[in-house]
Every structure is written in structure tokens, then in C-alpha cells.
N, C-alpha and C. Protein backbone atom coordinates (compact mmCIF):
# COMPACT_ATOMS: atom_id res chain seq x y z
N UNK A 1 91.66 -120.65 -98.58
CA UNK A 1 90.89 -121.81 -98.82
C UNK A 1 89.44 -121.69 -98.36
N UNK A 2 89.42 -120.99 -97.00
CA UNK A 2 88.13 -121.17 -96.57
C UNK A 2 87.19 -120.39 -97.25
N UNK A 3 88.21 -118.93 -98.03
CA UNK A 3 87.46 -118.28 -98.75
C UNK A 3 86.86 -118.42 -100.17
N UNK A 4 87.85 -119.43 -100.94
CA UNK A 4 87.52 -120.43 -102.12
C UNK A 4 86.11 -121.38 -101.39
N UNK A 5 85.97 -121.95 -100.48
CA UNK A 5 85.03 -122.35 -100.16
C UNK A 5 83.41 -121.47 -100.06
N UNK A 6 83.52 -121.20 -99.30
CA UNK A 6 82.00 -120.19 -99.45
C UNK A 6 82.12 -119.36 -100.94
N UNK A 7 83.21 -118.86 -101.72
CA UNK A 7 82.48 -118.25 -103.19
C UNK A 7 82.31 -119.59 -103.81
N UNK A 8 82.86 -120.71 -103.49
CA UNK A 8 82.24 -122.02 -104.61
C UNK A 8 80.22 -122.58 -103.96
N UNK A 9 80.53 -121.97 -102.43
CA UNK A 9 79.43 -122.58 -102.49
C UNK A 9 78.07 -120.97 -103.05
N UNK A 10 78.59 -119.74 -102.66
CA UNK A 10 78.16 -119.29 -103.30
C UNK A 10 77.23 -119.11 -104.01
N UNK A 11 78.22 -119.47 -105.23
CA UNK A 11 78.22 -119.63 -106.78
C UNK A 11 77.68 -120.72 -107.16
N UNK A 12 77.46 -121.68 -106.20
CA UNK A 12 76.67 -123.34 -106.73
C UNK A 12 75.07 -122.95 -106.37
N UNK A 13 74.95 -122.32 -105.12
CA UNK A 13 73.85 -121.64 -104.10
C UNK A 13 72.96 -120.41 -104.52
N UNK A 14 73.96 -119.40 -105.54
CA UNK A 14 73.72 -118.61 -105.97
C UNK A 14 72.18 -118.22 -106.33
N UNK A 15 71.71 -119.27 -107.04
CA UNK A 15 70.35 -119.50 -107.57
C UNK A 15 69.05 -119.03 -106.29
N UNK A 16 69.85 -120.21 -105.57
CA UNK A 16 68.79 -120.13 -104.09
C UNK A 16 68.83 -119.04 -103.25
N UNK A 17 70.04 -118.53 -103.08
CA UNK A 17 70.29 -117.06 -102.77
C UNK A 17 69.13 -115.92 -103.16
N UNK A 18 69.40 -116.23 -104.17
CA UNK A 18 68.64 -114.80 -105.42
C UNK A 18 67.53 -115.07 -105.41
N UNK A 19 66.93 -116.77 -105.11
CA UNK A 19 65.21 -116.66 -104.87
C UNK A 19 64.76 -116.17 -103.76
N UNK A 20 66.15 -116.61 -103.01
CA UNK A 20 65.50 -116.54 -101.12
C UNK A 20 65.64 -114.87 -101.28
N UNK A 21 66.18 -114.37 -101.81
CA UNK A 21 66.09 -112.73 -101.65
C UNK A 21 65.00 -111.96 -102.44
N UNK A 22 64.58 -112.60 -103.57
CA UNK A 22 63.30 -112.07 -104.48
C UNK A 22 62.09 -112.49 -103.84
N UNK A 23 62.28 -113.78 -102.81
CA UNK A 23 61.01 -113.89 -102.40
C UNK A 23 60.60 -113.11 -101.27
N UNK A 24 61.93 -112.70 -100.59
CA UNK A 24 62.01 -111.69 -99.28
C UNK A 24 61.10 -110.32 -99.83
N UNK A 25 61.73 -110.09 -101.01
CA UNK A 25 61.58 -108.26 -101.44
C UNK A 25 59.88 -108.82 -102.17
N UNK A 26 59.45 -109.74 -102.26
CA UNK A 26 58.15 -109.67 -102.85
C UNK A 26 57.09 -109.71 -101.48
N UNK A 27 57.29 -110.32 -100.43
CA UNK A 27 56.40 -110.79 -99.10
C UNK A 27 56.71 -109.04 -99.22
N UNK A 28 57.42 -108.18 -99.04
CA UNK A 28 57.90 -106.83 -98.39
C UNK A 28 57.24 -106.46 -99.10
N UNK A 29 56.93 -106.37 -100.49
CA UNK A 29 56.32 -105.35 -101.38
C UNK A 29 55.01 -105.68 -101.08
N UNK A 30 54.52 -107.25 -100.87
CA UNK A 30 52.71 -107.51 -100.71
C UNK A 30 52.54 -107.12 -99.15
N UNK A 31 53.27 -106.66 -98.48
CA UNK A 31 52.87 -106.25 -96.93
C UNK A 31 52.34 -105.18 -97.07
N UNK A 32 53.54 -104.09 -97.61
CA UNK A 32 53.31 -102.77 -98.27
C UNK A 32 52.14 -102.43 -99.14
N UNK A 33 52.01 -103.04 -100.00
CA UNK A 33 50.13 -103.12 -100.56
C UNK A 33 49.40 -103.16 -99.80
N UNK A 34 49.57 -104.40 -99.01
CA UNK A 34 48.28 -104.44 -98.17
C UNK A 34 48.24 -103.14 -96.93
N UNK A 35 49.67 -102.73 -96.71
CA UNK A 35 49.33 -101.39 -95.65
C UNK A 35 48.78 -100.38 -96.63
N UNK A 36 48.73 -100.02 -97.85
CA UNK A 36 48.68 -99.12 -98.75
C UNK A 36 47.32 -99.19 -98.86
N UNK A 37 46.85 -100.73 -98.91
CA UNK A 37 44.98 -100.92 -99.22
C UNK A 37 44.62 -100.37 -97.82
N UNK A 38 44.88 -101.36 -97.05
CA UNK A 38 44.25 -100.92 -95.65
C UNK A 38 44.34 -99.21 -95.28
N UNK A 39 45.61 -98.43 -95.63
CA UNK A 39 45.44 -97.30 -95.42
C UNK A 39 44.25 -96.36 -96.19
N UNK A 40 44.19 -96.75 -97.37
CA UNK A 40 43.03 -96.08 -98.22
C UNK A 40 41.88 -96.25 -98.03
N UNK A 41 41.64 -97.87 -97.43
CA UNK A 41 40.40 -98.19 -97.14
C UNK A 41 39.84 -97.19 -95.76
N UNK A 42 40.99 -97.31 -94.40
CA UNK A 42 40.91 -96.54 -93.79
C UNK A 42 40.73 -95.00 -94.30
N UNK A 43 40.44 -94.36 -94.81
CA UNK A 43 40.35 -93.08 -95.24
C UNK A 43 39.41 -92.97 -95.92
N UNK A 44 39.02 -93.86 -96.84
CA UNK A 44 37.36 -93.86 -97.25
C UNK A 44 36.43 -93.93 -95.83
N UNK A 45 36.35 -94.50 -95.41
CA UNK A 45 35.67 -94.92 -94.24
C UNK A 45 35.48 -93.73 -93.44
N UNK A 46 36.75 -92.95 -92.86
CA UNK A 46 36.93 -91.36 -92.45
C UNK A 46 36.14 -90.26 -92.96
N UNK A 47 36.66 -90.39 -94.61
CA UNK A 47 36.16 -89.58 -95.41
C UNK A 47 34.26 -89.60 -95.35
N UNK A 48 34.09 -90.59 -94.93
CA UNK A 48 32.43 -90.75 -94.95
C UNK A 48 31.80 -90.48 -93.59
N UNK A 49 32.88 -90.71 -92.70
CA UNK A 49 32.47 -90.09 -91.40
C UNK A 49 32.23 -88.63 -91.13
N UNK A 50 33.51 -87.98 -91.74
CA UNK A 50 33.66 -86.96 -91.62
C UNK A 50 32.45 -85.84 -92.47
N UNK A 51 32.01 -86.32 -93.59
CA UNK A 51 31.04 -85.92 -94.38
C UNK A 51 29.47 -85.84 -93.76
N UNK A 52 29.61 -87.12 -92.75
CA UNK A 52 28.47 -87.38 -91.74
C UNK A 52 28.02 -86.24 -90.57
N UNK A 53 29.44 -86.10 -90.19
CA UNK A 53 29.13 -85.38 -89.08
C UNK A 53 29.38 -83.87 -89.36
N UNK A 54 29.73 -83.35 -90.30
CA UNK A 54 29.81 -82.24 -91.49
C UNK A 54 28.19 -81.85 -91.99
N UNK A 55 27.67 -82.78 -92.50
CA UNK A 55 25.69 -82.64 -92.56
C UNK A 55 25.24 -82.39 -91.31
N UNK A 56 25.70 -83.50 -90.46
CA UNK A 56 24.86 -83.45 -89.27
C UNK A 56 25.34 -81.75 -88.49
N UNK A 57 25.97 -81.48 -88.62
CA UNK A 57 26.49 -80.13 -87.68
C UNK A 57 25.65 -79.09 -88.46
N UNK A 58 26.04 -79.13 -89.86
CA UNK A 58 25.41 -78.05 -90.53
C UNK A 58 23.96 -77.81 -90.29
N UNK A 59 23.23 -79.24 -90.24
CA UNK A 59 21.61 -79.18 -90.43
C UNK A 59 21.69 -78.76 -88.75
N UNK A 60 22.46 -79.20 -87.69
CA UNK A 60 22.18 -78.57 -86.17
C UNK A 60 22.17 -77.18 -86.34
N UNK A 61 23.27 -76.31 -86.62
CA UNK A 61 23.49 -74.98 -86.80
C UNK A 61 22.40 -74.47 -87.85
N UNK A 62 22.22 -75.04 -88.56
CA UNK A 62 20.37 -74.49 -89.68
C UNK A 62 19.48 -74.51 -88.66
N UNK A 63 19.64 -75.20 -87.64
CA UNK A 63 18.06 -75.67 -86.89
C UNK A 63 18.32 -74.28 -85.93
N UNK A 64 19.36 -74.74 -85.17
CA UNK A 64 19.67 -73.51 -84.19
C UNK A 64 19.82 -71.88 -84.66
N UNK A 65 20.19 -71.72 -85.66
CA UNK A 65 19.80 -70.33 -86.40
C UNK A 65 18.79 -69.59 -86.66
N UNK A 66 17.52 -71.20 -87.21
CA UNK A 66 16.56 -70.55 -87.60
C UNK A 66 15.59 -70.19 -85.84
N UNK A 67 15.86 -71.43 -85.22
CA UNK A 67 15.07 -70.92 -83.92
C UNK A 67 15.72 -69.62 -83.24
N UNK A 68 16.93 -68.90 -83.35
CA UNK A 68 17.51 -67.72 -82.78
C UNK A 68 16.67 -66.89 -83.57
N UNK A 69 16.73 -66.79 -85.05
CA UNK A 69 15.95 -65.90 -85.86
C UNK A 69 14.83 -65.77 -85.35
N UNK A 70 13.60 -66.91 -85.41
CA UNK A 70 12.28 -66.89 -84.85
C UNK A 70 12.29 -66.13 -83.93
N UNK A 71 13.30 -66.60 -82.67
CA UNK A 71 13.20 -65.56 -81.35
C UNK A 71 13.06 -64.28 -81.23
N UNK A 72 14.11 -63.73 -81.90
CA UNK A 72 14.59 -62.81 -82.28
C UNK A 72 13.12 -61.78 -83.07
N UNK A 73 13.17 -62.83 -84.17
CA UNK A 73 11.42 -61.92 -84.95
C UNK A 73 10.56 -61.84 -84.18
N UNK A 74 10.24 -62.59 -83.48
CA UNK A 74 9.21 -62.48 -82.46
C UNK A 74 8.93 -61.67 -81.34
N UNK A 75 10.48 -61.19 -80.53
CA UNK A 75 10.85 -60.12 -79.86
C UNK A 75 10.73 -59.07 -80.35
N UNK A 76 10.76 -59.14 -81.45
CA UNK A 76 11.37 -57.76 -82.49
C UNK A 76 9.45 -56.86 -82.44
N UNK A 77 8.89 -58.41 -83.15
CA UNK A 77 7.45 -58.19 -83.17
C UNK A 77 6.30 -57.83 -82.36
N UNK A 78 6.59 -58.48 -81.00
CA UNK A 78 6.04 -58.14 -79.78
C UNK A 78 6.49 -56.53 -79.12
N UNK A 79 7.87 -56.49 -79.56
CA UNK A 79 8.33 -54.96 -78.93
C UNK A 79 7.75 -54.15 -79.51
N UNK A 80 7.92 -54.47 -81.08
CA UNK A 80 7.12 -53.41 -81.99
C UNK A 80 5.56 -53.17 -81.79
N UNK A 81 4.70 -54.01 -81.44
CA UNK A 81 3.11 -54.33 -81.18
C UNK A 81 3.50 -52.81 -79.76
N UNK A 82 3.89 -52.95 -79.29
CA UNK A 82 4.08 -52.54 -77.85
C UNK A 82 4.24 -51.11 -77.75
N UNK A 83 5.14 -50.71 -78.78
CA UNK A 83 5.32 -49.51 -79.18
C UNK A 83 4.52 -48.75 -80.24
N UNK A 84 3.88 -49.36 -80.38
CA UNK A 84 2.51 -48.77 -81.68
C UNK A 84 1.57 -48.50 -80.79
N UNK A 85 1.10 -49.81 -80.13
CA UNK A 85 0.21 -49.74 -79.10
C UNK A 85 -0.05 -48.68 -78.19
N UNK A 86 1.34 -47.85 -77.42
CA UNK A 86 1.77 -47.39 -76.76
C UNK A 86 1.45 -45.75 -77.46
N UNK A 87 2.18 -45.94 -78.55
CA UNK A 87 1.71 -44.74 -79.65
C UNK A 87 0.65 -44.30 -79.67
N UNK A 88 -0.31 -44.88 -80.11
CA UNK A 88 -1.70 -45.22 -80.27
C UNK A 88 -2.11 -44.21 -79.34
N UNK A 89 -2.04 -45.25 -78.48
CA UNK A 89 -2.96 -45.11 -76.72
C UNK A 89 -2.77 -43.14 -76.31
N UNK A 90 -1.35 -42.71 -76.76
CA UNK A 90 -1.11 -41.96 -76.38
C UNK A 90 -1.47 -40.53 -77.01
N UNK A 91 -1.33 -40.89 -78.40
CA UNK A 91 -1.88 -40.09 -79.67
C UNK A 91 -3.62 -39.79 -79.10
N UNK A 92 -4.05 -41.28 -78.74
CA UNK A 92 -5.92 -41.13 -78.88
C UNK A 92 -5.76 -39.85 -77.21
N UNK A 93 -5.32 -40.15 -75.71
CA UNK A 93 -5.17 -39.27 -74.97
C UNK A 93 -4.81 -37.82 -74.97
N UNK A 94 -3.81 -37.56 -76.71
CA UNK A 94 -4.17 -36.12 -76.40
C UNK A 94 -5.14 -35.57 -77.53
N UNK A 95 -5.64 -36.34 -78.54
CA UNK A 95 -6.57 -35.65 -79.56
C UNK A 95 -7.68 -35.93 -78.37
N UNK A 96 -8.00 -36.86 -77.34
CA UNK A 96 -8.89 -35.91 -76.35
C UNK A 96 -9.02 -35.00 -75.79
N UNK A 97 -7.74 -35.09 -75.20
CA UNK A 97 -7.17 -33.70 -74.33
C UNK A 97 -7.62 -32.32 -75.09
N UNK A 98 -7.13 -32.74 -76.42
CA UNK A 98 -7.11 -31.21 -77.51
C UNK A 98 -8.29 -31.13 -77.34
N UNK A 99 -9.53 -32.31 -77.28
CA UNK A 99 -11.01 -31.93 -77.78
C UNK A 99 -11.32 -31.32 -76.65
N UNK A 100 -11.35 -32.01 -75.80
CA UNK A 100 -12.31 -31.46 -74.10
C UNK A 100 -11.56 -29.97 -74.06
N UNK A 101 -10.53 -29.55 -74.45
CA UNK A 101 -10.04 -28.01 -74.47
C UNK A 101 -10.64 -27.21 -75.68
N UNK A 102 -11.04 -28.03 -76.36
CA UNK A 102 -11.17 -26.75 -77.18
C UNK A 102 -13.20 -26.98 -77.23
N UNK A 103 -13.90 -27.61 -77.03
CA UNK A 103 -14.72 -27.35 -75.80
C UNK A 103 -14.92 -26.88 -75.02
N UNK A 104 -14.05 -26.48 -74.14
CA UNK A 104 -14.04 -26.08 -72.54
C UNK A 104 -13.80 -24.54 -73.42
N UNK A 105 -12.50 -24.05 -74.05
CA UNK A 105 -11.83 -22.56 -74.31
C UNK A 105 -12.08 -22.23 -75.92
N UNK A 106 -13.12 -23.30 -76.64
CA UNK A 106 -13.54 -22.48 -77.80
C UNK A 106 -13.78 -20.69 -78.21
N UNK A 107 -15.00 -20.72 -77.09
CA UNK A 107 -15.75 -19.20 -77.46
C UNK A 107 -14.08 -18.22 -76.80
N UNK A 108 -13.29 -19.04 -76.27
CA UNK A 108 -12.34 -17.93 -75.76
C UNK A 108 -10.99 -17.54 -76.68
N UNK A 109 -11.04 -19.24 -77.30
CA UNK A 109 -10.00 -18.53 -78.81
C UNK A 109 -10.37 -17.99 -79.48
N UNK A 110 -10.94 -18.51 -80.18
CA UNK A 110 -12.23 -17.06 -80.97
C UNK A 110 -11.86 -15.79 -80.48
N UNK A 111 -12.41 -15.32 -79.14
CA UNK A 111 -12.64 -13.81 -78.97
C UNK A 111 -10.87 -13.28 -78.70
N UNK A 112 -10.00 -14.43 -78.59
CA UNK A 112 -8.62 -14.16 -78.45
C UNK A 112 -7.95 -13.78 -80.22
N UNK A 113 -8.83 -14.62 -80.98
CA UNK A 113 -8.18 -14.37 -82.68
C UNK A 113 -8.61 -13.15 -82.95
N UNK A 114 -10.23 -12.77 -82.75
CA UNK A 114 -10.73 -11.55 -83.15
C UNK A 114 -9.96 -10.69 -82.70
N UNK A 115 -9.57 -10.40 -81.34
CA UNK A 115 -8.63 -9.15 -80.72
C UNK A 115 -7.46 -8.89 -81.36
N UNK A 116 -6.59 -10.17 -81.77
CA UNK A 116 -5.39 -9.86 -82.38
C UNK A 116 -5.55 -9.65 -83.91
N UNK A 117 -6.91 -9.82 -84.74
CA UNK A 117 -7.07 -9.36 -85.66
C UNK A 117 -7.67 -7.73 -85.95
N UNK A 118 -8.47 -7.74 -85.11
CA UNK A 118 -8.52 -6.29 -84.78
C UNK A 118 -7.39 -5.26 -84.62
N UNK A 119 -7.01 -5.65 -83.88
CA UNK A 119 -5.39 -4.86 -83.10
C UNK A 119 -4.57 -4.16 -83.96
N UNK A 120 -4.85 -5.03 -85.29
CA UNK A 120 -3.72 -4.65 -85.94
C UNK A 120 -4.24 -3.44 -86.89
């Protein structure tokens, strides 16, 4: 009997049942949208952050590269000045050297070439 009771009410109820449950599974499905919007929205928002600080790093590491380079050329440039310089200085000390000698021991190579041309 008691069980003839609840399928009659049921079955009279039925209607209200099936709304109260379609309206359940619809609030569930518009929650779910809205976590679905909010999640995407969240991720645009990311996505633009992330793009932000993606420029911003890159243009840091461009900045910091090019000032290592500069350094770098500039060392490169100054060492090189240094070593020419150095060249130089050293080249002009013995085409003196050679001169004041062959000044000083001219008339003596000479009479040293003549002998060994003679000699022979």
C-alpha cells in the first residue's frame, strides 16, 4: 500500500519531478559555462602577460648583449691599438738600431764583402 502510494504520488508529481530535475541539470550546465568563460577569460589575460614579459626579457637580453658586445669590441680594440702600437714602437727601435750600425760598420762591410769576393 505504502508503495501504491508514493508511485501514485509519483506519477501525479511526476511533472514537477522532471522540472525540479531539468532545472537542477540546467543551473549545473550555466555554472559550468560560466567556469568555462571565466577559465578562458583567465587565460587570455595570462596569455597577454606572458607575451609581456616574453618582450620585456627579450628587449633586456638585446640590451645586455649588445652592451657585452660593445665591451668586448672595445677590449678587443684597445688591445689591438696596444699591440700595433707596441709593434710600431719596436719595428721604428730596430730600423734605428740597423741605421746607427750600419753608420758606425759601413766602410767595414764593404771591405768585409770585397774580401769574400776576392777570395774566391
Amino acid at each position: 500500500m505504502v508503495y501504491d502510494k508514493v508511485y501514485y504520488d509519483f506519477l501525479t508529481n511526476r511533472r514537477l519531478y522532471m522540472d525540479s530535475i531539468v532545472n537542477k541539470l540546467t543551473e549545473i550546465e550555466d555554472a559550468a559555462s560560466a567556469i568555462v568563460k571565466h577559465a578562458e577569460d583567465q587565460k587570455e589575460v595570462l596569455n597577454r602577460e606572458y607575451d609581456e614579459k616574453k618582450k620585456s626579457f627579450d628587449h633586456d637580453l638585446d640590451e645586455k648583449t649588445n652592451a657585452r658586445l660593445n665591451e668586448i669590441r672595445s677590449d678587443l680594440e684597445t688591445r689591438t691599438s696596444q699591440i700595433l702600437e707596441s709593434q710600431s714602437g719596436s719595428s721604428t727601435e730596430l730600423i734605428r738600431s740597423l741605421r746607427k750600425e750600419y753608420e758606425e760598420k759601413h766602410t767595414e762591410y764593404a771591405r768585409e764583402i770585397l774580401r769574400r769576393i776576392t777570395e774566391v
